[in-house]
C-alpha atoms as a PDB file:
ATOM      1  CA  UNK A   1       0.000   0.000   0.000  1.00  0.00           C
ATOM      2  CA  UNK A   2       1.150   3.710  -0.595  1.00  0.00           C
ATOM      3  CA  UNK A   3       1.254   4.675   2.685  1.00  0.00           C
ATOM      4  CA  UNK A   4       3.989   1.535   3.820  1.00  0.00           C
ATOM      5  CA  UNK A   5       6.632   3.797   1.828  1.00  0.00           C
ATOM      6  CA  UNK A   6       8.647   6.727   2.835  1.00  0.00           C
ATOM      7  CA  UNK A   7       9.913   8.013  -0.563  1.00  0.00           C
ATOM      8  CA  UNK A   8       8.064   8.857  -3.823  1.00  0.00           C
ATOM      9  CA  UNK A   9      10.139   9.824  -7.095  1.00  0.00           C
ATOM     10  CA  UNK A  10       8.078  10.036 -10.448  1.00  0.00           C
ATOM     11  CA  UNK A  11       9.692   7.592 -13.399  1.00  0.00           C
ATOM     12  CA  UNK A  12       8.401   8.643 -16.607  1.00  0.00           C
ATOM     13  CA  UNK A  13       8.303   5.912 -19.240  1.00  0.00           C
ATOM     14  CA  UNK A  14      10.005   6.073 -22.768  1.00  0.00           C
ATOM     15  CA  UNK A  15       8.549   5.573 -26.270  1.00  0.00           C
ATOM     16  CA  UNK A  16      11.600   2.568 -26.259  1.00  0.00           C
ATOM     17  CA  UNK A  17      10.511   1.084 -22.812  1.00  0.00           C
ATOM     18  CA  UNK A  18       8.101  -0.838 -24.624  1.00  0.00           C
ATOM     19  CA  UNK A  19       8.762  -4.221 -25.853  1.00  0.00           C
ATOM     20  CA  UNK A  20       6.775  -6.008 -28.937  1.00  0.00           C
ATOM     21  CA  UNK A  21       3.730  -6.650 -26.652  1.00  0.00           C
ATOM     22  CA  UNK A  22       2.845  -3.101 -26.389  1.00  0.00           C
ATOM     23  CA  UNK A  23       3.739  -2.760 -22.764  1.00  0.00           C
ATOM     24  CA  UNK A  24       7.103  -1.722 -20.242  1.00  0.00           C
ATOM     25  CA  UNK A  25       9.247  -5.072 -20.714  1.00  0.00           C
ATOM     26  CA  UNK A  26       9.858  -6.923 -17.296  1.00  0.00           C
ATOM     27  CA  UNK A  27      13.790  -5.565 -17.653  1.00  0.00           C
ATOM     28  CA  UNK A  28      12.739  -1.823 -17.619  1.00  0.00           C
ATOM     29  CA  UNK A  29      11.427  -2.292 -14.088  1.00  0.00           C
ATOM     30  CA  UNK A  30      14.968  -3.158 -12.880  1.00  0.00           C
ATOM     31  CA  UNK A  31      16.054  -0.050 -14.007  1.00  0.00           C
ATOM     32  CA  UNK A  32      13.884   1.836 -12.468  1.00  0.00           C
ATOM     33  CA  UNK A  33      14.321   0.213  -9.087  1.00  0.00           C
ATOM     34  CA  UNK A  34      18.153   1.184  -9.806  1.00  0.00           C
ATOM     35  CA  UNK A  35      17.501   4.524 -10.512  1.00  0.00           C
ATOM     36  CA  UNK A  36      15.197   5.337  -7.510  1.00  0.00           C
ATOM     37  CA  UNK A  37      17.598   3.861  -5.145  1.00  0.00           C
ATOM     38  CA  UNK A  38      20.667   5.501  -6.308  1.00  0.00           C
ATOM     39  CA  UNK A  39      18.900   8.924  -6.334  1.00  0.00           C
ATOM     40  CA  UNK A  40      18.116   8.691  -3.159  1.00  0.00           C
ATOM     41  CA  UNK A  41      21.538   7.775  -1.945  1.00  0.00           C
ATOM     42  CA  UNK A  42      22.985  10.487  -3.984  1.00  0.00           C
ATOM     43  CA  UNK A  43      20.317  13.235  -3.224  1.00  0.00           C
ATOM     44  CA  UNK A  44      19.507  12.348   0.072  1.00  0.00           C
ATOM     45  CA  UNK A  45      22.291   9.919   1.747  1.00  0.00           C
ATOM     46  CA  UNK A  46      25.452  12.033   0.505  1.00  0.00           C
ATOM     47  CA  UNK A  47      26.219   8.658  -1.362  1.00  0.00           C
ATOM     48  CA  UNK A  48      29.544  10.103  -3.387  1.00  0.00           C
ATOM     49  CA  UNK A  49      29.351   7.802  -6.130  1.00  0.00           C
ATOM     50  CA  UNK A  50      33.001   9.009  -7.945  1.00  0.00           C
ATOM     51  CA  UNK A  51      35.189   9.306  -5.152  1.00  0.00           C
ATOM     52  CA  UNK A  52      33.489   7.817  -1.593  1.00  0.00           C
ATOM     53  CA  UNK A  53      35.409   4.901  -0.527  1.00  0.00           C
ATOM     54  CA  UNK A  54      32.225   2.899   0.668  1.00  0.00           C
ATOM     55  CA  UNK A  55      30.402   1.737  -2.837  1.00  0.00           C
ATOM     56  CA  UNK A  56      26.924  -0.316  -2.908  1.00  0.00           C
ATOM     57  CA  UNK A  57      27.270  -3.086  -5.118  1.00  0.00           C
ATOM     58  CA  UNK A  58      24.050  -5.585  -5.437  1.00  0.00           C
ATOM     59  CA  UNK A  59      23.746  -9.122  -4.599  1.00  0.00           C
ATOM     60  CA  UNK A  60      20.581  -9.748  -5.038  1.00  0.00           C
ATOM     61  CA  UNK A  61      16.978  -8.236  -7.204  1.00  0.00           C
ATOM     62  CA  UNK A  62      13.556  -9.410  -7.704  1.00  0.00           C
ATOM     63  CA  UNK A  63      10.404  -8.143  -9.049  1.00  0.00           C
ATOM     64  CA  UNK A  64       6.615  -9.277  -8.551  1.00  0.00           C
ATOM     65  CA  UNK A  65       4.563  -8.055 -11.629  1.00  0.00           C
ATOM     66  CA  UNK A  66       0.915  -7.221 -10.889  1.00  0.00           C
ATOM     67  CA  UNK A  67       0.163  -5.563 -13.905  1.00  0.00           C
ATOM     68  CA  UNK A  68       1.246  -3.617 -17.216  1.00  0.00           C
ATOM     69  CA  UNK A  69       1.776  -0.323 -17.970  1.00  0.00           C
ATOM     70  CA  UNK A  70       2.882   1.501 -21.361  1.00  0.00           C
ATOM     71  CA  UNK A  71       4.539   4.407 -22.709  1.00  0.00           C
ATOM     72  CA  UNK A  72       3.269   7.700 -22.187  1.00  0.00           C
ATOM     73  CA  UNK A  73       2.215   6.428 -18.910  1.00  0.00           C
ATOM     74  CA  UNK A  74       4.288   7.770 -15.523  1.00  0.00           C
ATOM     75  CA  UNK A  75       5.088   5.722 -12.692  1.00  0.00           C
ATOM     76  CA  UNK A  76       5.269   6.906  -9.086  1.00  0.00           C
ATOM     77  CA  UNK A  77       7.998   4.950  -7.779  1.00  0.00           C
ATOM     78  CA  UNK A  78       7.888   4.168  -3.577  1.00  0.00           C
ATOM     79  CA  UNK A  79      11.064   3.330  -1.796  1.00  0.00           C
ATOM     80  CA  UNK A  80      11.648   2.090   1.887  1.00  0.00           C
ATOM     81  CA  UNK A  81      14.020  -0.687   3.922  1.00  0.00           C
ATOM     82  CA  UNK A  82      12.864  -3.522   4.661  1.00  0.00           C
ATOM     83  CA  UNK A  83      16.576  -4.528   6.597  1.00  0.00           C
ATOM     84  CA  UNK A  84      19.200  -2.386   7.495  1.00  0.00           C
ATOM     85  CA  UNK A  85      22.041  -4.161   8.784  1.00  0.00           C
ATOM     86  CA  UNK A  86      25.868  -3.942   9.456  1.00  0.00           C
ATOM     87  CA  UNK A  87      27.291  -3.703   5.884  1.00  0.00           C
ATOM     88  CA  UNK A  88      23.848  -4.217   4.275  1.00  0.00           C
ATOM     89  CA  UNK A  89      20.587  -3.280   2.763  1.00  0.00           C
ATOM     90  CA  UNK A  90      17.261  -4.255   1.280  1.00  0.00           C
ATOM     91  CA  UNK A  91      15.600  -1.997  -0.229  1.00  0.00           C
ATOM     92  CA  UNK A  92      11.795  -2.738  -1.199  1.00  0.00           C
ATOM     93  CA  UNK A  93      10.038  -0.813  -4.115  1.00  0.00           C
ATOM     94  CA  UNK A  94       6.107  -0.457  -5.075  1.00  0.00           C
ATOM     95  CA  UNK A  95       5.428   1.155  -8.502  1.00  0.00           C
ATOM     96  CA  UNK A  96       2.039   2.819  -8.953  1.00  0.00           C
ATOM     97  CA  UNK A  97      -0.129   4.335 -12.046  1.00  0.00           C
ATOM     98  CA  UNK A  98       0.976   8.354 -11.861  1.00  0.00           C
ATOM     99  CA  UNK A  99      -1.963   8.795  -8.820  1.00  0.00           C
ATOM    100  CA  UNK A 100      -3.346   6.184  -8.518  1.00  0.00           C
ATOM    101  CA  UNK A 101      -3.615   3.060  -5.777  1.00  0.00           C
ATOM    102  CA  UNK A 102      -3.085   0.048  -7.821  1.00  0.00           C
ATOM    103  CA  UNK A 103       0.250  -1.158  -7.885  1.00  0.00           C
ATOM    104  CA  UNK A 104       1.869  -2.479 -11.028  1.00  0.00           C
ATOM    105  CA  UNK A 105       5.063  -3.939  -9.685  1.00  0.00           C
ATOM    106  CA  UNK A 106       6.881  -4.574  -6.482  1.00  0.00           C
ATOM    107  CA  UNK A 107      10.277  -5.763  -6.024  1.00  0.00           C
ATOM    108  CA  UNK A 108      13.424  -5.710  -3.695  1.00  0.00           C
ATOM    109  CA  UNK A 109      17.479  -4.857  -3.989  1.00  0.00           C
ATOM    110  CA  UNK A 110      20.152  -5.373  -2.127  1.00  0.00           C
ATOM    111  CA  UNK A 111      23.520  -3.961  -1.780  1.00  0.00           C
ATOM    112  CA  UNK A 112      26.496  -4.678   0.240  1.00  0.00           C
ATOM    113  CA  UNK A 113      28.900  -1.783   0.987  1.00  0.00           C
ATOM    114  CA  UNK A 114      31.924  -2.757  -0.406  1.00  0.00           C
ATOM    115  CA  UNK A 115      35.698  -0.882   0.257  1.00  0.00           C
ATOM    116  CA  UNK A 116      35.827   0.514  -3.541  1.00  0.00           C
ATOM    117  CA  UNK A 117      39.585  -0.828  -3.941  1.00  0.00           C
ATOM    118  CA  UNK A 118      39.477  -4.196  -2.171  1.00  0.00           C
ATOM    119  CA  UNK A 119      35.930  -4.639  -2.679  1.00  0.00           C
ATOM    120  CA  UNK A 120      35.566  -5.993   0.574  1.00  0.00           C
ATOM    121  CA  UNK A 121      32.331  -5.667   2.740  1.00  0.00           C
ATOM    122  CA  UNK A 122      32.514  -2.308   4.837  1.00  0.00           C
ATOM    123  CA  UNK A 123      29.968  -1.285   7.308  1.00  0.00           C
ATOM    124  CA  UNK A 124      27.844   1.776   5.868  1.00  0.00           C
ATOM    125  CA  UNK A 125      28.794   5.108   6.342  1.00  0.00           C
ATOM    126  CA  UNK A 126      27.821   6.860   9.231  1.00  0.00           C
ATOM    127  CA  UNK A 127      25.892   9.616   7.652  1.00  0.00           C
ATOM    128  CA  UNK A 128      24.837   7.503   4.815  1.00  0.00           C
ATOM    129  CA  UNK A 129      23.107   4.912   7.576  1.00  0.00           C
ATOM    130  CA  UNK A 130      21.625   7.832   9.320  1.00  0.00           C
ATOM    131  CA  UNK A 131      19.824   8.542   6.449  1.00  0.00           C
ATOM    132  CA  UNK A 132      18.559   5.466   5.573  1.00  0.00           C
ATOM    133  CA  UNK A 133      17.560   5.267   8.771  1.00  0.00           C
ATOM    134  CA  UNK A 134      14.507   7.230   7.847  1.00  0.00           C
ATOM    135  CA  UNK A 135      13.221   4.486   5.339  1.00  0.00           C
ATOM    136  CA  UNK A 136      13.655   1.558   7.701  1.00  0.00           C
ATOM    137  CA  UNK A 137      10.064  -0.149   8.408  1.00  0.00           C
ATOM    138  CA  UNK A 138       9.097  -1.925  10.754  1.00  0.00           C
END
């Protein structure tokens, strides 16, 4: 349900996100998951994706469709954690019709904070965690 998420970013489809079958192809949706996290962590963590030593790499996606959706439609895109832990995090996303209280897809990603030279598992950032502190639900 809307209300179990604490972010909302707007993903606008493209003419290309449509496959053969007239509709966004199951791949696009990953995409977008990837893009709403890592706007977040940029915008809103401080995630400094060039030069931070602490990188999220993911382990681990998946996607529940519900239903389809097609170019010109918009998507609004909810984002919240399900687990926060040491080195960690699952992220869970719900995509929505542009206002409305259907939702078309939900899926989950996780990253482990890695050391961006050894890629070995770091624990997250201090202010980074903070933030994402604010998505955690219960």
């Amino acid at each position: 349900m809307r209300e179990d998420y604490r972010h909302w970013q707007r993903i606008p489809t493209r003419w290309h996100d449509n496959d053969v079958y007239g509709h966004v192809n199951n791949v696009v949706h990953y995409a977008f998951m990837d893009t709403v996290i890592n706007t977040w962590l940029i915008g809103e963590g401080g995630l400094d994706i060039h030069r931070g030593r602490a990188i999220g790499l993911c382990v681990e996606s998946h996607c529940d469709y519900r239903s389809s959706v097609a170019f010109p439609e918009a998507l609004d895109a909810g984002l919240r954690i399900g687990h926060l832990g040491r080195s960690s995090v699952r992220y869970e996303l719900g995509f929505y019709p542009e206002g409305r209280d259907d939702v078309v897809a939900e899926g989950h990603f996780v990253h482990v904070f890695v050391d961006r030279e050894t890629r070995k598992p770091v624990e997250i950032p201090v202010d980074l965690r903070g933030a994402m502190a604010g998505l955690v639900v219960a």
